[in-house]
C-alpha atoms as a PDB file:
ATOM      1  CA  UNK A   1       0.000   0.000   0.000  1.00  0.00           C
ATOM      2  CA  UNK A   2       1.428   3.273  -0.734  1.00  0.00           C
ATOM      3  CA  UNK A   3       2.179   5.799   1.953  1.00  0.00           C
ATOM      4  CA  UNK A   4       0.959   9.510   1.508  1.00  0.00           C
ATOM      5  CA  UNK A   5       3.259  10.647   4.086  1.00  0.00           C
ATOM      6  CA  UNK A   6       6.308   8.478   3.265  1.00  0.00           C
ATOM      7  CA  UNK A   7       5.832  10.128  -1.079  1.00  0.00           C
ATOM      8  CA  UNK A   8       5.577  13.845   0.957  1.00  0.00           C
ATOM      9  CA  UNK A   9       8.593  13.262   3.625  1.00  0.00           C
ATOM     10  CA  UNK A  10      11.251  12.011   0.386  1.00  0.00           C
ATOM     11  CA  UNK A  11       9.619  15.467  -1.999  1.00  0.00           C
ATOM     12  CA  UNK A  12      12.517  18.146  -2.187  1.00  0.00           C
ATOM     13  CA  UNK A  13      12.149  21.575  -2.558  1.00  0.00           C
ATOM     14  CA  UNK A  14      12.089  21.964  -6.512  1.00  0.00           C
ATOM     15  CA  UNK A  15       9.473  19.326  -6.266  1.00  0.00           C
ATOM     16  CA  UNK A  16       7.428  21.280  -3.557  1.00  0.00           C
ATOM     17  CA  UNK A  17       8.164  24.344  -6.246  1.00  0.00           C
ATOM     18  CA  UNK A  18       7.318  22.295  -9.098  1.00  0.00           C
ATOM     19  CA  UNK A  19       4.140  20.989  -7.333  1.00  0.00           C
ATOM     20  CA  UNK A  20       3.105  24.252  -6.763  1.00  0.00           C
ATOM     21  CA  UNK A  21       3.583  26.062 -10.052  1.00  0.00           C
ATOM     22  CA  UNK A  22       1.060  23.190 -11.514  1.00  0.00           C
ATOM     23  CA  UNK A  23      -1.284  24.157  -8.738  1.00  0.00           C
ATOM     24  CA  UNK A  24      -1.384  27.597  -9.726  1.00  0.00           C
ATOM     25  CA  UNK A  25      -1.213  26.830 -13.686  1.00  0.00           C
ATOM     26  CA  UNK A  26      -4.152  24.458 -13.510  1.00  0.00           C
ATOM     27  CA  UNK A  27      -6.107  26.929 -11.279  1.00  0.00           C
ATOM     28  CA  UNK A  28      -5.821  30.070 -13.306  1.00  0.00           C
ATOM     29  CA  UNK A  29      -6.750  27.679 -16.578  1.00  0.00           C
ATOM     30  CA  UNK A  30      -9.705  26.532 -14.550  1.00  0.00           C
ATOM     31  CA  UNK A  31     -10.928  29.970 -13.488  1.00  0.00           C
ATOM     32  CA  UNK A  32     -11.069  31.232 -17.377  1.00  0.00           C
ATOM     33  CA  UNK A  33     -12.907  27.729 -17.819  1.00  0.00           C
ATOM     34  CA  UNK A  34     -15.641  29.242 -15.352  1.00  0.00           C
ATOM     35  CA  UNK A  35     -15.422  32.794 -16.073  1.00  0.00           C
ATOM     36  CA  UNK A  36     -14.478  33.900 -19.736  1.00  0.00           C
ATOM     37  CA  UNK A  37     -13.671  37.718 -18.622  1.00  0.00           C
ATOM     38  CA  UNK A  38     -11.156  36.211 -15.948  1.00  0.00           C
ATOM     39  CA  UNK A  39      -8.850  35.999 -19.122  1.00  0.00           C
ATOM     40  CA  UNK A  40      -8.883  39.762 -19.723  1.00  0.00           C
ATOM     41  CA  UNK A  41      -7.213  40.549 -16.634  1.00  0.00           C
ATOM     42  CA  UNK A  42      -3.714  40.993 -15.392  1.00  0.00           C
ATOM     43  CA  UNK A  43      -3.861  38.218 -12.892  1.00  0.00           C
ATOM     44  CA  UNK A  44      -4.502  35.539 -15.373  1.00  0.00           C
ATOM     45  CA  UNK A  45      -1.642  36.267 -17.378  1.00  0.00           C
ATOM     46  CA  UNK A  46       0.796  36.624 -14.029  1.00  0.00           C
ATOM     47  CA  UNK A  47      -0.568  33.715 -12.708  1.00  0.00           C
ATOM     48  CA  UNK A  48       0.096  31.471 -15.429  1.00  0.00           C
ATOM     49  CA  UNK A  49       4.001  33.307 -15.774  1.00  0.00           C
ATOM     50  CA  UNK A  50       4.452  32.479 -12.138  1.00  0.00           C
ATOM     51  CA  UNK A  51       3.163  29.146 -12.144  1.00  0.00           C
ATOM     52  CA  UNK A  52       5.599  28.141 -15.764  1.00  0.00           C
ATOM     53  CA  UNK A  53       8.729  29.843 -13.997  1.00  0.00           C
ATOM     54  CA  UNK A  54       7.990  27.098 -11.119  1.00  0.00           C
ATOM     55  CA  UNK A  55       7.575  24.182 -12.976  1.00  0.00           C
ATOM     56  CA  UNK A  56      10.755  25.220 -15.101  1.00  0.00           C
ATOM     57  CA  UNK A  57      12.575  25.803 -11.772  1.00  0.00           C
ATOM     58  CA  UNK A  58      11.872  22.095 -10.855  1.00  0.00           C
ATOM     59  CA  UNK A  59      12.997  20.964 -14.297  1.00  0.00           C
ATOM     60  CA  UNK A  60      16.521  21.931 -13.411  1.00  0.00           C
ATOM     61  CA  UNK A  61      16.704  19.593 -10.658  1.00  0.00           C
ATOM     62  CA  UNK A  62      14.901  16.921 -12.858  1.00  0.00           C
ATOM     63  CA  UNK A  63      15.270  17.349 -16.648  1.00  0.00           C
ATOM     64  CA  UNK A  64      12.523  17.006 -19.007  1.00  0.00           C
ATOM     65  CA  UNK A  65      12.739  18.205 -22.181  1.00  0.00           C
ATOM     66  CA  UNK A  66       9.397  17.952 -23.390  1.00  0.00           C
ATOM     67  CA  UNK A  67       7.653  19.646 -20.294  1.00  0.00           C
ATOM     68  CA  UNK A  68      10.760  22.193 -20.289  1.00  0.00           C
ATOM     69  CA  UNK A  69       9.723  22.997 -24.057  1.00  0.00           C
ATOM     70  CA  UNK A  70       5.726  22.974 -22.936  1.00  0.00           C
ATOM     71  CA  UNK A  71       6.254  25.554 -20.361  1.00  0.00           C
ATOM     72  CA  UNK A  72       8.935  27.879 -21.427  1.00  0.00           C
ATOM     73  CA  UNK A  73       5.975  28.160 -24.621  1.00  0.00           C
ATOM     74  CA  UNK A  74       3.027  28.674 -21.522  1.00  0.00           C
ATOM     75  CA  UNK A  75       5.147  31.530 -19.955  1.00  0.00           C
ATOM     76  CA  UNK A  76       6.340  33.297 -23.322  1.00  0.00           C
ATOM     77  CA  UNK A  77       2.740  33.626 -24.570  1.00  0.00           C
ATOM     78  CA  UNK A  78       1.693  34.712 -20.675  1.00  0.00           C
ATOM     79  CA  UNK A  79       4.139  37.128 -21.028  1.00  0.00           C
ATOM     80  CA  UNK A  80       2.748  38.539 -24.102  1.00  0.00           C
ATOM     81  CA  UNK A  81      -0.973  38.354 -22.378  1.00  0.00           C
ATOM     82  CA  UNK A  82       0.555  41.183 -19.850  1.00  0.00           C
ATOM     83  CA  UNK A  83       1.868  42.873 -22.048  1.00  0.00           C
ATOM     84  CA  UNK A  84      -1.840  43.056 -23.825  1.00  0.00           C
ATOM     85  CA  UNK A  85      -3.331  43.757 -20.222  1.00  0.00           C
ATOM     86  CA  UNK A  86      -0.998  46.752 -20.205  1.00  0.00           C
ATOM     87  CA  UNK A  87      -1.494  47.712 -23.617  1.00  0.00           C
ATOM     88  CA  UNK A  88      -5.197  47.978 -22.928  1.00  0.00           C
ATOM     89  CA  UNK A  89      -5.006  49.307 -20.114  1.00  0.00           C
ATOM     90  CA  UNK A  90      -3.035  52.291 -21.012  1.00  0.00           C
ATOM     91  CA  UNK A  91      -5.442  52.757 -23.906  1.00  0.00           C
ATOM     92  CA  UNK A  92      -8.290  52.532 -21.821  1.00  0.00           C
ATOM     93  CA  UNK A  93      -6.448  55.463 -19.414  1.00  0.00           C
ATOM     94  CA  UNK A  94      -5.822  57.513 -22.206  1.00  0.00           C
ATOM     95  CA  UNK A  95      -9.632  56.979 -23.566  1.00  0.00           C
ATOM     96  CA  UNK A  96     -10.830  58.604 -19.976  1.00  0.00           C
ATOM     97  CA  UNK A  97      -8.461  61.232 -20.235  1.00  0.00           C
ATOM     98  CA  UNK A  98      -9.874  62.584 -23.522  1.00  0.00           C
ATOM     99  CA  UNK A  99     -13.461  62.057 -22.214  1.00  0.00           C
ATOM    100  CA  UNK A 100     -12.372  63.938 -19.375  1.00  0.00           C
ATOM    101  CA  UNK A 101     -10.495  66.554 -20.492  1.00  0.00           C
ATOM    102  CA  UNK A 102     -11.551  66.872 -23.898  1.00  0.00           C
END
């Protein structure tokens, strides 16, 4: 029979990391799965950056090409999802401004 505590007493801490960063990837992918607008902001996009810098963190200490490949790819195009947030953002600024003072 296998032991939880045993599998959680031998993890290290890049697997702890690792662990975590998939936690946080597959709960920002779930929250746009439940709420579309979720996408549109700057937390999805930072969330999903985080969460592929900690899974590539763990891949140092055990090598995987494939999932190295997977999330360098997930953070590049998270990266580029802030940089849309901002974009918009600043649009959206400037867009009051005018409104405001004409």
């Amino acid at each position: 029979m296998i032991n939880l505590t045993d599998i959680v007493c031998k993890l290290a801490w890049p697997d702890l990391v690792g662990i975590l960063g998939v936690v946080i990837s597959v709960y920002y992918y779930a929250r746009v799965q439940w709420h579309r607008e979720f996408a549109k902001r700057m937390a999805y996009s930072m969330g999903n950056f985080v969460g592929s810098l900690m899974i590539i963190y763990s891949l140092m200490y055990d090598w995987n090409i494939a999932a190295f490949m997977c999330n360098i790819v997930w953070g590049l195009i998270s990266l580029y999802g802030v940089y849309r947030c901002f974009k918009y953002s600043w649009f959206e600024r400037k867009a009051r401004e005018q409104v405001r003072g004409g």
